[in-house]
PDB file of N, CA and C in Angstrom:
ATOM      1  N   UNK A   1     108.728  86.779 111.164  1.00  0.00           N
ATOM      2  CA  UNK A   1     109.570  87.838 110.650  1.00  0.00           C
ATOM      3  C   UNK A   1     108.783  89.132 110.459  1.00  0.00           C
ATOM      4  N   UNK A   2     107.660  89.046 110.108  1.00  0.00           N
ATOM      5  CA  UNK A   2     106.750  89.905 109.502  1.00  0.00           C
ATOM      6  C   UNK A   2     106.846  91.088 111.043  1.00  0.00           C
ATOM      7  N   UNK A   3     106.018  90.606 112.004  1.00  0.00           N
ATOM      8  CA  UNK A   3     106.224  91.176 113.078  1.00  0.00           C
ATOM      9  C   UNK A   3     107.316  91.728 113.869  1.00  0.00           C
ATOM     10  N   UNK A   4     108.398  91.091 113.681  1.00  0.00           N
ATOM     11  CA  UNK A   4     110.035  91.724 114.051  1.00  0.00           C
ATOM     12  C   UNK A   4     109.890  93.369 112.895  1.00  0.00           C
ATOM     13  N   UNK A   5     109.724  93.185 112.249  1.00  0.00           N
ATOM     14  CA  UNK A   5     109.498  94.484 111.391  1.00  0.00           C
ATOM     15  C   UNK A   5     108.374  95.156 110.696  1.00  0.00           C
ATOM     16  N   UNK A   6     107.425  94.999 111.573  1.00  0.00           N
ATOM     17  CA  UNK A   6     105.924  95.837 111.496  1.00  0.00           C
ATOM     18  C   UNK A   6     106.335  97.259 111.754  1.00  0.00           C
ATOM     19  N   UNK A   7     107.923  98.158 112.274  1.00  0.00           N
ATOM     20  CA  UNK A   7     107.822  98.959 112.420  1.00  0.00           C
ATOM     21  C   UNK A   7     108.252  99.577 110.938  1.00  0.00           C
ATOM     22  N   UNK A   8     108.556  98.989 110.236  1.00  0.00           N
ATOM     23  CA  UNK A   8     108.475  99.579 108.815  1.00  0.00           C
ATOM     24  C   UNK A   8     107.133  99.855 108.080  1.00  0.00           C
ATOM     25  N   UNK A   9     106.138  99.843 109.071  1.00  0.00           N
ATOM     26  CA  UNK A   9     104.856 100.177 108.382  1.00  0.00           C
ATOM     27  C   UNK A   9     104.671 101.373 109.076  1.00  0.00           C
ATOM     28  N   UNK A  10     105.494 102.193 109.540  1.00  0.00           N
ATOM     29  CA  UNK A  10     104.988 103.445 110.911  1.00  0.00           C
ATOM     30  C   UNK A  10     105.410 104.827 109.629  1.00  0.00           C
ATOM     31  N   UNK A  11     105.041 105.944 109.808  1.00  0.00           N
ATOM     32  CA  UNK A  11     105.204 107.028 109.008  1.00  0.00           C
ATOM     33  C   UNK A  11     105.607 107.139 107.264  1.00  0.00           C
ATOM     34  N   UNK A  12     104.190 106.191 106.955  1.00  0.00           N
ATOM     35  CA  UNK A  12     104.156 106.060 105.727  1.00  0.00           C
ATOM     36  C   UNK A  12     103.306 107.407 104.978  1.00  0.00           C
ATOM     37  N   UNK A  13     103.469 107.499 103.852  1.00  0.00           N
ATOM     38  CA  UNK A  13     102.776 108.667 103.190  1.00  0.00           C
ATOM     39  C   UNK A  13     101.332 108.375 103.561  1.00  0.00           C
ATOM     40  N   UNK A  14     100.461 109.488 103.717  1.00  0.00           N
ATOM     41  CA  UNK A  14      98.678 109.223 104.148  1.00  0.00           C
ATOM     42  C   UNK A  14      98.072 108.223 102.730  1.00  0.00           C
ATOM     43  N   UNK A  15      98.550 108.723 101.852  1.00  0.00           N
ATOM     44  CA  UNK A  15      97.886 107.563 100.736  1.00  0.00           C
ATOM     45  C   UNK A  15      98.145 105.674 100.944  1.00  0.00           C
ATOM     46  N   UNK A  16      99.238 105.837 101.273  1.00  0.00           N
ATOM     47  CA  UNK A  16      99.861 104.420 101.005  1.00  0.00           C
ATOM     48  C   UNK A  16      99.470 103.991 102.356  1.00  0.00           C
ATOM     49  N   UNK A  17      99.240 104.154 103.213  1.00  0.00           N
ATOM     50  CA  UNK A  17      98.409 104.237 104.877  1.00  0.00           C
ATOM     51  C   UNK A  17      96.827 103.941 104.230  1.00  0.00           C
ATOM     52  N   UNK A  18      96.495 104.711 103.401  1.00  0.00           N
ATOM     53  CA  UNK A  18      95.123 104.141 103.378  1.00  0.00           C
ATOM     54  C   UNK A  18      95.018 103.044 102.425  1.00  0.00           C
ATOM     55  N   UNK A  19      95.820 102.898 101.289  1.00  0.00           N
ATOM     56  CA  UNK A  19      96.079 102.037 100.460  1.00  0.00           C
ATOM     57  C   UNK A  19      95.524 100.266 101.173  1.00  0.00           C
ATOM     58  N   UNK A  20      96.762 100.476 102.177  1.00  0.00           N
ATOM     59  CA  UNK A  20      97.357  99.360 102.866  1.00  0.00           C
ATOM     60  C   UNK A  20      95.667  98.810 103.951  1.00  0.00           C
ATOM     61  N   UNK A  21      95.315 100.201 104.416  1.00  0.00           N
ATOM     62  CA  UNK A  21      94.051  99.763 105.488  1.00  0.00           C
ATOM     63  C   UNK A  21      92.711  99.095 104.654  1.00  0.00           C
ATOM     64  N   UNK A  22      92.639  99.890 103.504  1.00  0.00           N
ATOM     65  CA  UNK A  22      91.591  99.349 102.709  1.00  0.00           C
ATOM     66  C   UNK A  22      92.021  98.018 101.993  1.00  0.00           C
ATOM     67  N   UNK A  23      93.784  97.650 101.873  1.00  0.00           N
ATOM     68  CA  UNK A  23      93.802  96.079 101.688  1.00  0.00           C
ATOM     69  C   UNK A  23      93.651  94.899 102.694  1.00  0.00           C
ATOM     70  N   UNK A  24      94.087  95.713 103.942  1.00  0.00           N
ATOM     71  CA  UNK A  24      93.526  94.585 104.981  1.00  0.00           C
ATOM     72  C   UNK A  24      91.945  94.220 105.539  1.00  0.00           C
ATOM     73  N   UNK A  25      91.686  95.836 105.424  1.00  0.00           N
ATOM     74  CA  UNK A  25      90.008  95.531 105.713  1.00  0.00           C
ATOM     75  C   UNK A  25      89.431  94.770 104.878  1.00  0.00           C
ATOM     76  N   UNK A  26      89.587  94.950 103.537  1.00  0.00           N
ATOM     77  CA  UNK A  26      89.200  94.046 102.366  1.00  0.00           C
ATOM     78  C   UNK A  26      89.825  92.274 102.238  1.00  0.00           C
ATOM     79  N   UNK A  27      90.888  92.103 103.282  1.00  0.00           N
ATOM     80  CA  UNK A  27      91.197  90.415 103.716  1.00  0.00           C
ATOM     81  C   UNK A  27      90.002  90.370 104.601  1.00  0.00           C
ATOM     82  N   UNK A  28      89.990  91.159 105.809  1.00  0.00           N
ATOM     83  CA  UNK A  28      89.302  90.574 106.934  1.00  0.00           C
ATOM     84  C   UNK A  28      87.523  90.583 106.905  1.00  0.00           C
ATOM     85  N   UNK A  29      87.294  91.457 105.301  1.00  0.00           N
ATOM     86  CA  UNK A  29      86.272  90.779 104.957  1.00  0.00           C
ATOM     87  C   UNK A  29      85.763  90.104 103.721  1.00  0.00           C
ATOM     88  N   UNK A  30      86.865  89.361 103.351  1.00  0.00           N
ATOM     89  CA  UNK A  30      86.929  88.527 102.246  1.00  0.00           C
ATOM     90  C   UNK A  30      86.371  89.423 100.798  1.00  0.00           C
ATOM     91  N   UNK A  31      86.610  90.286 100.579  1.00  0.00           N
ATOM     92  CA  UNK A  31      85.928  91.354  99.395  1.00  0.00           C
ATOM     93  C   UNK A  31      86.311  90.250  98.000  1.00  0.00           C
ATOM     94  N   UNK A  32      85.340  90.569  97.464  1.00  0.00           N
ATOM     95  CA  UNK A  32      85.607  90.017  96.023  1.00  0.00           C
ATOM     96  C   UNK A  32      86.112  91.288  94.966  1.00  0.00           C
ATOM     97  N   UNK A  33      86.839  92.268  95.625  1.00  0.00           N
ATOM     98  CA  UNK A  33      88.075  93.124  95.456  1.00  0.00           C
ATOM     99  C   UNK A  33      88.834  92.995  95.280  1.00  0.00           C
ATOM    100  N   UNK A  34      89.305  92.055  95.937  1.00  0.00           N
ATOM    101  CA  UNK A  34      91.199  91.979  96.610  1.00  0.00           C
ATOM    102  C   UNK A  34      91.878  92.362  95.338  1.00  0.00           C
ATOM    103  N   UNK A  35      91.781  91.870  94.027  1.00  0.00           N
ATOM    104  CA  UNK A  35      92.840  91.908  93.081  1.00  0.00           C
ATOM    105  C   UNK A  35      92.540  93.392  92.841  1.00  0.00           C
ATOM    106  N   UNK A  36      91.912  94.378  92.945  1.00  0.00           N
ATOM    107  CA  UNK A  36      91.565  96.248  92.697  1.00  0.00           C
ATOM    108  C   UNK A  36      92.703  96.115  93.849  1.00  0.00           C
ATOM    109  N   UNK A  37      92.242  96.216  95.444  1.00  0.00           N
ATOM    110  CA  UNK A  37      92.809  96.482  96.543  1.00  0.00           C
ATOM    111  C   UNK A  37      94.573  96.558  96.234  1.00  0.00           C
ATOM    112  N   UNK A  38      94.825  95.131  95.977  1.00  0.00           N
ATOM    113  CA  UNK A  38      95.950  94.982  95.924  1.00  0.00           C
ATOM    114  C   UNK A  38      96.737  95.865  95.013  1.00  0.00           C
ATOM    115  N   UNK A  39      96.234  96.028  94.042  1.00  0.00           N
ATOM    116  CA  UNK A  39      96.498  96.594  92.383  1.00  0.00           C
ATOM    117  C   UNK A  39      96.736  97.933  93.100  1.00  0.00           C
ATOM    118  N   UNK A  40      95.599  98.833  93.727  1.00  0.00           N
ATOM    119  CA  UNK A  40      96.036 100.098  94.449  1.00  0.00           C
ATOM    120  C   UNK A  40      97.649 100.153  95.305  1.00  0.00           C
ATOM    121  N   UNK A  41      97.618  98.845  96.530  1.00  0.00           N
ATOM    122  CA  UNK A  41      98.099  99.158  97.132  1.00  0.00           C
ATOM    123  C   UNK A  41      99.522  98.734  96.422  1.00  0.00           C
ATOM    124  N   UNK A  42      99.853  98.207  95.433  1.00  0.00           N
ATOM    125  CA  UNK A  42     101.223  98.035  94.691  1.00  0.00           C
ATOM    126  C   UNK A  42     101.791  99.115  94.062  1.00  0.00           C
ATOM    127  N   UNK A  43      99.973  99.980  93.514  1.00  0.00           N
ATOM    128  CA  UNK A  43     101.255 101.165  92.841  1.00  0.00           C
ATOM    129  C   UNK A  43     101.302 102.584  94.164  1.00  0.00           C
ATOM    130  N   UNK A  44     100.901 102.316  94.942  1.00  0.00           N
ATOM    131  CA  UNK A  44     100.812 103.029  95.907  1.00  0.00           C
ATOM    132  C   UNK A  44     102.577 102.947  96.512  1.00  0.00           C
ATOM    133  N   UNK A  45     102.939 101.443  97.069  1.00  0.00           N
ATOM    134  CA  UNK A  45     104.336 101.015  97.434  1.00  0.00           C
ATOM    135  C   UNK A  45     104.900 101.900  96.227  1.00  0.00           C
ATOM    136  N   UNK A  46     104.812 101.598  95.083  1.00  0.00           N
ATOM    137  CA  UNK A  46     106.015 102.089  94.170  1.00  0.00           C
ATOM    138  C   UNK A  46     106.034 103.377  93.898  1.00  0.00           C
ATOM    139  N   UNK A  47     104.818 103.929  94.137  1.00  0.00           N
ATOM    140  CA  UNK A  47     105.279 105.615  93.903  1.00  0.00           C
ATOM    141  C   UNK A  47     105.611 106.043  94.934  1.00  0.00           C
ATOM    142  N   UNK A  48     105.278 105.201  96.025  1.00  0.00           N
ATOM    143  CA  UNK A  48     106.082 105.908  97.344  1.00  0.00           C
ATOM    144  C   UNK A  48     107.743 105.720  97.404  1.00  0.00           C
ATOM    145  N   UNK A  49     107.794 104.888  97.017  1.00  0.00           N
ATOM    146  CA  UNK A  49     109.216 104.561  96.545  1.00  0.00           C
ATOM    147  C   UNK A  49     110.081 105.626  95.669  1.00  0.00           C
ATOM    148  N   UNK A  50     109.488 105.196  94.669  1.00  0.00           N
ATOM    149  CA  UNK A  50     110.104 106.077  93.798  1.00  0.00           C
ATOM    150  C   UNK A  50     110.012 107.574  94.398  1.00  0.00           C
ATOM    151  N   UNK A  51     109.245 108.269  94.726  1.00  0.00           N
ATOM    152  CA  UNK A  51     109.510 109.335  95.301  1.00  0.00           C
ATOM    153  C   UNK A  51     110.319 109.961  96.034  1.00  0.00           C
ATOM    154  N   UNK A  52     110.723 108.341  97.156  1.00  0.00           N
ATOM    155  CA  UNK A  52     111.306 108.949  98.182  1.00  0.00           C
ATOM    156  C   UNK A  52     110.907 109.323  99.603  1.00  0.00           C
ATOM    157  N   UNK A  53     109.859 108.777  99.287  1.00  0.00           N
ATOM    158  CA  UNK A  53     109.072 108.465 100.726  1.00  0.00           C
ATOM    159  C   UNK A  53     108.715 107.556 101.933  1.00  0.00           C
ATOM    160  N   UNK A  54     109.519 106.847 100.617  1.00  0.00           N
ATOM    161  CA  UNK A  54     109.667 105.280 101.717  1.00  0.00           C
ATOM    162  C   UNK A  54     111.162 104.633 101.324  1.00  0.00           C
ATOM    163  N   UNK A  55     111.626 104.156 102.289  1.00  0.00           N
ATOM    164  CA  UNK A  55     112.904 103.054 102.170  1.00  0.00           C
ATOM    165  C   UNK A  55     112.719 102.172 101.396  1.00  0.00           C
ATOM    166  N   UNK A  56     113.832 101.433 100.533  1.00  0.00           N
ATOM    167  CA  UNK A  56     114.146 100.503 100.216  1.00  0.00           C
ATOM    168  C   UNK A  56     113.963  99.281 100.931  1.00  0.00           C
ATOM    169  N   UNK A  57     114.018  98.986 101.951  1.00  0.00           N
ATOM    170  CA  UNK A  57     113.588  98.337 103.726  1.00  0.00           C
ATOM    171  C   UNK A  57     112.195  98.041 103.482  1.00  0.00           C
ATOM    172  N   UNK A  58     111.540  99.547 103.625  1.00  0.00           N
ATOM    173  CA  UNK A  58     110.422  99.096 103.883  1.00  0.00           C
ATOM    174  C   UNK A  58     109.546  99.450 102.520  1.00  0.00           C
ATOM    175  N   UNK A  59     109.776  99.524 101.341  1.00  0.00           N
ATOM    176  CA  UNK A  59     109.222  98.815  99.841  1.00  0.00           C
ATOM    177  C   UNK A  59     109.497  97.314  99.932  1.00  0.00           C
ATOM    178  N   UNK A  60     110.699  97.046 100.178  1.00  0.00           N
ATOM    179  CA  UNK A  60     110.574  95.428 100.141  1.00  0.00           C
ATOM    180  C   UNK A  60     109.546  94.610 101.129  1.00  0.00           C
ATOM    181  N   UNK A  61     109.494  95.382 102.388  1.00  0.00           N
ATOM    182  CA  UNK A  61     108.430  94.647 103.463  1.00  0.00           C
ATOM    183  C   UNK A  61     107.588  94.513 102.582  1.00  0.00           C
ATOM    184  N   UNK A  62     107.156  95.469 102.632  1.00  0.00           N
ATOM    185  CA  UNK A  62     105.590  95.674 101.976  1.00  0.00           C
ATOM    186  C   UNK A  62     105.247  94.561 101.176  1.00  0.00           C
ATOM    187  N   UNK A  63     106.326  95.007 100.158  1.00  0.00           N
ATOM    188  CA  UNK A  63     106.175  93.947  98.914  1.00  0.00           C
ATOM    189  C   UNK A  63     106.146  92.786  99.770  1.00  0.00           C
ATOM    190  N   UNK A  64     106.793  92.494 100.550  1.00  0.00           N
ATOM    191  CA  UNK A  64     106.743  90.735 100.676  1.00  0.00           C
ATOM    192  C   UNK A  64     106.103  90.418 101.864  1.00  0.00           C
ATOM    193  N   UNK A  65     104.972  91.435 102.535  1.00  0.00           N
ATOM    194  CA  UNK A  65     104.327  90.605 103.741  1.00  0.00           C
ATOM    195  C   UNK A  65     102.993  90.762 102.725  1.00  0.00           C
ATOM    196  N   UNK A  66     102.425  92.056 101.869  1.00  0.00           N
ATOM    197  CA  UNK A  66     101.086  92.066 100.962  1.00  0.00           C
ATOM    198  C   UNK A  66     101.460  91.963  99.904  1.00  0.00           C
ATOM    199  N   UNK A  67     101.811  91.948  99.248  1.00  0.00           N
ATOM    200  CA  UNK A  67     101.880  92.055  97.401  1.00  0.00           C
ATOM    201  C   UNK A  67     102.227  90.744  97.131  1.00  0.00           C
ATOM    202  N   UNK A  68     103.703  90.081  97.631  1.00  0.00           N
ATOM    203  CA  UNK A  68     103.861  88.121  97.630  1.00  0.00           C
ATOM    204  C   UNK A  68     103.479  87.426  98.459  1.00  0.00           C
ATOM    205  N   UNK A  69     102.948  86.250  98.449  1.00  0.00           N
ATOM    206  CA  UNK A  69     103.314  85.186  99.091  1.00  0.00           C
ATOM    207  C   UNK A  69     103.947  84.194  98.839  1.00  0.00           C
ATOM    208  N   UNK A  70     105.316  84.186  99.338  1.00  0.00           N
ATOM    209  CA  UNK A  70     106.038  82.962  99.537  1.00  0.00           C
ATOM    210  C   UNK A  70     106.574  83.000  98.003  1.00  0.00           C
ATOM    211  N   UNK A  71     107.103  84.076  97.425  1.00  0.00           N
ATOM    212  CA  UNK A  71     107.630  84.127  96.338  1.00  0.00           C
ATOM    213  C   UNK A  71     106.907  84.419  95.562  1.00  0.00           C
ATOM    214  N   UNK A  72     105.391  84.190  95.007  1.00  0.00           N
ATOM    215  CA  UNK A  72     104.638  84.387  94.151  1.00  0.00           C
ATOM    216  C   UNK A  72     103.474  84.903  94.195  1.00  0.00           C
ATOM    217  N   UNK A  73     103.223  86.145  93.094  1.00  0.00           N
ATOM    218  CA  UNK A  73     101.987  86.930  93.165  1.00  0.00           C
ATOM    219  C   UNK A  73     100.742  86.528  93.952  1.00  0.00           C
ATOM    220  N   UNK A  74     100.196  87.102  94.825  1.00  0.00           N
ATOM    221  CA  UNK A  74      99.097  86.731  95.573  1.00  0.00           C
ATOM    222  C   UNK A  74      97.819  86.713  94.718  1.00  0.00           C
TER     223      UNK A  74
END
């Protein structure tokens, strides 16, 4: 599913773009970060949200391909 809608990750605000790169770089090298990373990139989703900078669509992606897994806090 995730991939059917990777295009909800395309013309995101430059913050929440870097948010998101510094949470994956920080998976793909196992950082003993992740809970900072993540913590950024959650309030990053929500002020983009709230602003108005991002969809409802794609706040929920977000939220549920990085912020949950499988229902519960990562």
């Amino acid at each position: 599913m995730a991939q059917e809608k990777a295009y909800l990750e395309k013309l995101l605000p430059k913050y929440l773009e870097q948010d998101l790169a510094a949470y994956k770089k920080g998976l793909a090298e196992n950082s003993p970060f992740l809970d900072c990373l993540i913590n950024e990139l959650q309030g990053s989703i929500n002020s983009a949200f709230v602003n108005g900078a991002i969809t409802e669509e794609q706040c929920d992606y977000l939220y549920t391909t990085y912020v949950y897994e499988e229902g519960s806090f990562q």
